[in-house]
Protein backbone atom coordinates (compact mmCIF):
# COMPACT_ATOMS: atom_id res chain seq x y z
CA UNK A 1 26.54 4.53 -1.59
CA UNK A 2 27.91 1.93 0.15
CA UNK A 3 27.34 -2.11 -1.08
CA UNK A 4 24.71 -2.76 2.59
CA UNK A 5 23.00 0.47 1.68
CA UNK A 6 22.58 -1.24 -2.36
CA UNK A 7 22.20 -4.60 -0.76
CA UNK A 8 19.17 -3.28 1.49
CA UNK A 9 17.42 -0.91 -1.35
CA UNK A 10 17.78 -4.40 -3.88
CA UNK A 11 16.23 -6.34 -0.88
CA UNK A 12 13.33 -3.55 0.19
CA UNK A 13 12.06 -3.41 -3.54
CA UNK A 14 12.51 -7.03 -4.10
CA UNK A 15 9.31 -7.49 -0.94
CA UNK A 16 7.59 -4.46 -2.72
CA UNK A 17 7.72 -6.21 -6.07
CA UNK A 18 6.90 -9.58 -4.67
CA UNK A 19 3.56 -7.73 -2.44
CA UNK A 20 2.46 -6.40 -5.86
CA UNK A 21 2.94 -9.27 -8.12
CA UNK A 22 1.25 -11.54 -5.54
CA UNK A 23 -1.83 -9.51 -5.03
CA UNK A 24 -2.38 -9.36 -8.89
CA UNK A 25 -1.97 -13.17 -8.84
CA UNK A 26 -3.77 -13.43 -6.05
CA UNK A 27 -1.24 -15.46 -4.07
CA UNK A 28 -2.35 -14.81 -0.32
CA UNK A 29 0.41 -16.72 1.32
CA UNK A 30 2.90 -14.47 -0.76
CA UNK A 31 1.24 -11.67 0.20
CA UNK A 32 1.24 -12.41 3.97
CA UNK A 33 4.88 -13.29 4.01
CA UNK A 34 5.80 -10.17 3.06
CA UNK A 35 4.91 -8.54 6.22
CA UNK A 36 5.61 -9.19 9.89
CA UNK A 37 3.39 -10.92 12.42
CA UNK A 38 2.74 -7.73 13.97
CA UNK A 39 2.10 -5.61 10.70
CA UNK A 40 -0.60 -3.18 10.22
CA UNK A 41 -2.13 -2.66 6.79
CA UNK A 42 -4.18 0.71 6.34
CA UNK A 43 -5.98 2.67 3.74
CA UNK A 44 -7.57 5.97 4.04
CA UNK A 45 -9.99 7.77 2.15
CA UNK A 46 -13.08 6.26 0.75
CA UNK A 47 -11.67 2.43 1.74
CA UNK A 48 -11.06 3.91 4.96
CA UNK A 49 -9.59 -0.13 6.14
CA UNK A 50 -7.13 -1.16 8.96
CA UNK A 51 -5.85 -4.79 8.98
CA UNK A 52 -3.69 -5.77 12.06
CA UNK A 53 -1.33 -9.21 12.27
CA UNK A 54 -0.45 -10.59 8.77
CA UNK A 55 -3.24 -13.06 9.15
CA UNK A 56 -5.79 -10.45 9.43
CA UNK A 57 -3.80 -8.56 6.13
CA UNK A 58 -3.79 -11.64 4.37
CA UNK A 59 -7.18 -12.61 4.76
CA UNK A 60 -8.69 -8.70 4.61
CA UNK A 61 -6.94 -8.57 1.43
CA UNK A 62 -7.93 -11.79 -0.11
CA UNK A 63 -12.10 -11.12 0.91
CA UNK A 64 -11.63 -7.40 -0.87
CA UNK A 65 -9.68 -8.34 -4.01
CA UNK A 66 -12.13 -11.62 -4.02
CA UNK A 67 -15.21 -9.35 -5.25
CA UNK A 68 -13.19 -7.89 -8.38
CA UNK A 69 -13.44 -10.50 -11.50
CA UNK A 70 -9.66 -9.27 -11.98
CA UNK A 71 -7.15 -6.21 -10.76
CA UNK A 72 -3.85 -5.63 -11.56
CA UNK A 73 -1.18 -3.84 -9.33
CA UNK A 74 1.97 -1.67 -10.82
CA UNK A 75 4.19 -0.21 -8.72
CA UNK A 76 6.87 2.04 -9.68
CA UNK A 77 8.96 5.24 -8.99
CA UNK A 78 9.60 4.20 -5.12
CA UNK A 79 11.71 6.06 -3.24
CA UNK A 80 13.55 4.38 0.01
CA UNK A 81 15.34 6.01 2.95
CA UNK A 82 17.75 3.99 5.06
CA UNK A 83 18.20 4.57 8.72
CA UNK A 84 19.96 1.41 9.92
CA UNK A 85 17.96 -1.62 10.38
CA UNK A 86 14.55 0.48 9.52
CA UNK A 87 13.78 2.17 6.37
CA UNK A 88 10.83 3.89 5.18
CA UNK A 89 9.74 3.42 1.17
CA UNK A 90 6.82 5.49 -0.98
CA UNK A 91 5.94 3.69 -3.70
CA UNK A 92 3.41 5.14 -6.58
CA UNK A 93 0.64 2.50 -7.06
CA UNK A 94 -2.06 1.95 -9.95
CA UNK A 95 -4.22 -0.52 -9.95
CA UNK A 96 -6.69 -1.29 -12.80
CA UNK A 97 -9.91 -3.85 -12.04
CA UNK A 98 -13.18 -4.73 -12.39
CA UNK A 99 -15.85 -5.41 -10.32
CA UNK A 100 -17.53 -8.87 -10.87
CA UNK A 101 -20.72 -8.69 -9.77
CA UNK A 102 -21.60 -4.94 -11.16
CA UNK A 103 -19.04 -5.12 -14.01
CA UNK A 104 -17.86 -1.75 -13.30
CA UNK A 105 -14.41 -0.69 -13.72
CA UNK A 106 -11.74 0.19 -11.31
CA UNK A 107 -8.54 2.59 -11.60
CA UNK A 108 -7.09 3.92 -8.70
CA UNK A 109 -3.66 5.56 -8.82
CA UNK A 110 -2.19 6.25 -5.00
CA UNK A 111 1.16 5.83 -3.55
CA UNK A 112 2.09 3.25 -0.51
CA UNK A 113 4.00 4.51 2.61
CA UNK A 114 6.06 1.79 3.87
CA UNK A 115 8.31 1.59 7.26
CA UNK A 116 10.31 -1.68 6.93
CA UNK A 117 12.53 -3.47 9.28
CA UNK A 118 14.95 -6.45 9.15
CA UNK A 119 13.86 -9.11 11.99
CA UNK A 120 14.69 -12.98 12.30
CA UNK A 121 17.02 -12.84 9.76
CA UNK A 122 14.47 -11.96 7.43
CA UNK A 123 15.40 -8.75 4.96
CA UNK A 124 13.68 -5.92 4.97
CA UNK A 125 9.58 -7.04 5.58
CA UNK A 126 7.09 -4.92 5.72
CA UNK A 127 6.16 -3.56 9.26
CA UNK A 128 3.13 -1.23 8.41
CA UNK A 129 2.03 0.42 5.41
CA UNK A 130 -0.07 3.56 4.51
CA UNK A 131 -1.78 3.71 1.51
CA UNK A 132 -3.21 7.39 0.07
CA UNK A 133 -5.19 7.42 -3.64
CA UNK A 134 -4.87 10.01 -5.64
CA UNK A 135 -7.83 9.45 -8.72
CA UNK A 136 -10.28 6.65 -8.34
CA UNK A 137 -12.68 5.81 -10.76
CA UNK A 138 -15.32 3.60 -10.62
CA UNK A 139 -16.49 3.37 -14.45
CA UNK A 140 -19.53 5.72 -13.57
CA UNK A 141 -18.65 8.90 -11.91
CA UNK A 142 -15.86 9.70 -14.02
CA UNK A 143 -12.65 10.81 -12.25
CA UNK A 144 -13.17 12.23 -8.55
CA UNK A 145 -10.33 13.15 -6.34
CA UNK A 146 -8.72 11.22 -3.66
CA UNK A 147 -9.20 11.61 0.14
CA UNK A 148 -7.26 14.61 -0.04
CA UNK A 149 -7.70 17.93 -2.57
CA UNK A 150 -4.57 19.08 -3.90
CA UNK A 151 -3.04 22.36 -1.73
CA UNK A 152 -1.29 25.11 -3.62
CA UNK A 153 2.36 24.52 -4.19
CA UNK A 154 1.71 20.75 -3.88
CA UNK A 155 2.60 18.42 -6.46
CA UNK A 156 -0.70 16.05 -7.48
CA UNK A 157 -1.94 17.29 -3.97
CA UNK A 158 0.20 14.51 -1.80
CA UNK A 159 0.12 14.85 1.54
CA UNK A 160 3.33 15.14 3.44
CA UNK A 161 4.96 12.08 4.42
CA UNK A 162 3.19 10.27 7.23
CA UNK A 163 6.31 8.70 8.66
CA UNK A 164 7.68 9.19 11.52
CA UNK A 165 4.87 11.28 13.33
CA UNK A 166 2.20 9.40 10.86
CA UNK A 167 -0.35 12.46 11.39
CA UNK A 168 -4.17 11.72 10.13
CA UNK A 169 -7.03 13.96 9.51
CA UNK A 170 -9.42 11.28 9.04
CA UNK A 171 -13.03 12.49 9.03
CA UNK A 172 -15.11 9.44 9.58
CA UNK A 173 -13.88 6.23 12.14
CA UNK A 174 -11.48 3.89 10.88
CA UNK A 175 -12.50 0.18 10.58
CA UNK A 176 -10.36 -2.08 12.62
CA UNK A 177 -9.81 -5.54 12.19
CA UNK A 178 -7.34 -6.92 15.34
């Protein structure tokens, strides 16, 4: 490995560790300059969300997190592939919280799906990212699966990478924020 392709994979987890670490502080400005103007922020599954412009990811984020009394975000084993000035990088997520009003508790364990891009000078932002839980729970229904059931021969029932076709079987419409 050459010292770009270390220099790019220090700079890719560096916005991936700064995303996470200013969601859990709840640091919206952080969190909206890690992505590009153009960005688009999506969950699937029972969130079933889709944020597009950082503005609209910054303040989609800040109104959801803004009902939870606290949640923390850990990210770890990601994974990056370098192809020039794009990369794509799957990150496993967990994210522990608790919901303020009904004091229930939150644990969701997923894995982002980034594609990230160098523009203006700026290293390695975020361009869009897929998110995909695994186990939610809620503090009353115990552990459920995610939006997708695990197929045979597939480890914890991941789906196959989204990028660069980014294929959906989405059941229900998407909500869309421009």
């Amino acid at each position: 490995m050459d010292l770009q392709a270390l220099s790019d994979r220090i700079a890719i987890r560096d916005v991936i560790d700064r995303y996470s670490d200013a969601v859990t502080r709840r640091d919206w400005p952080t969190v909206g300059a890690t992505f590009h103007d153009d960005a688009v922020w999506s969950v699937g599954g029972s969130f079933n969300l889709e944020y597009r412009s950082r503005e609209n990811i910054e303040s989609g984020l800040r109104a959801g997190v803004s009902a939870l009394e606290f949640l923390v975000q850990m990210t770890h084993s990601v994974v990056i592939e370098l192809d020039g000035r794009r990369a794509t990088a799957r990150t496993l997520v967990n994210e522990m919280g608790r919901n303020a009003a009904q004091k229930t508790g939150l644990f969701l364990l997923g894995f982002y799906e980034d594609v990230l891009s160098q523009r203006e000078g700026r290293s390695a932002l975020r361009a869009d990212l897929r998110r995909h839980g695994l186990v939610r729970w809620d503090g009353h229904a115990g552990l459920t699966a995610g939006p997708r059931s695990p197929r045979p021969g597939r480890a914890l029932g991941l789906p196959r990478p989204r990028h660069p076709a980014m294929r959906s079987s989405r059941s229900r419409p998407r909500q869309t924020h421009p």
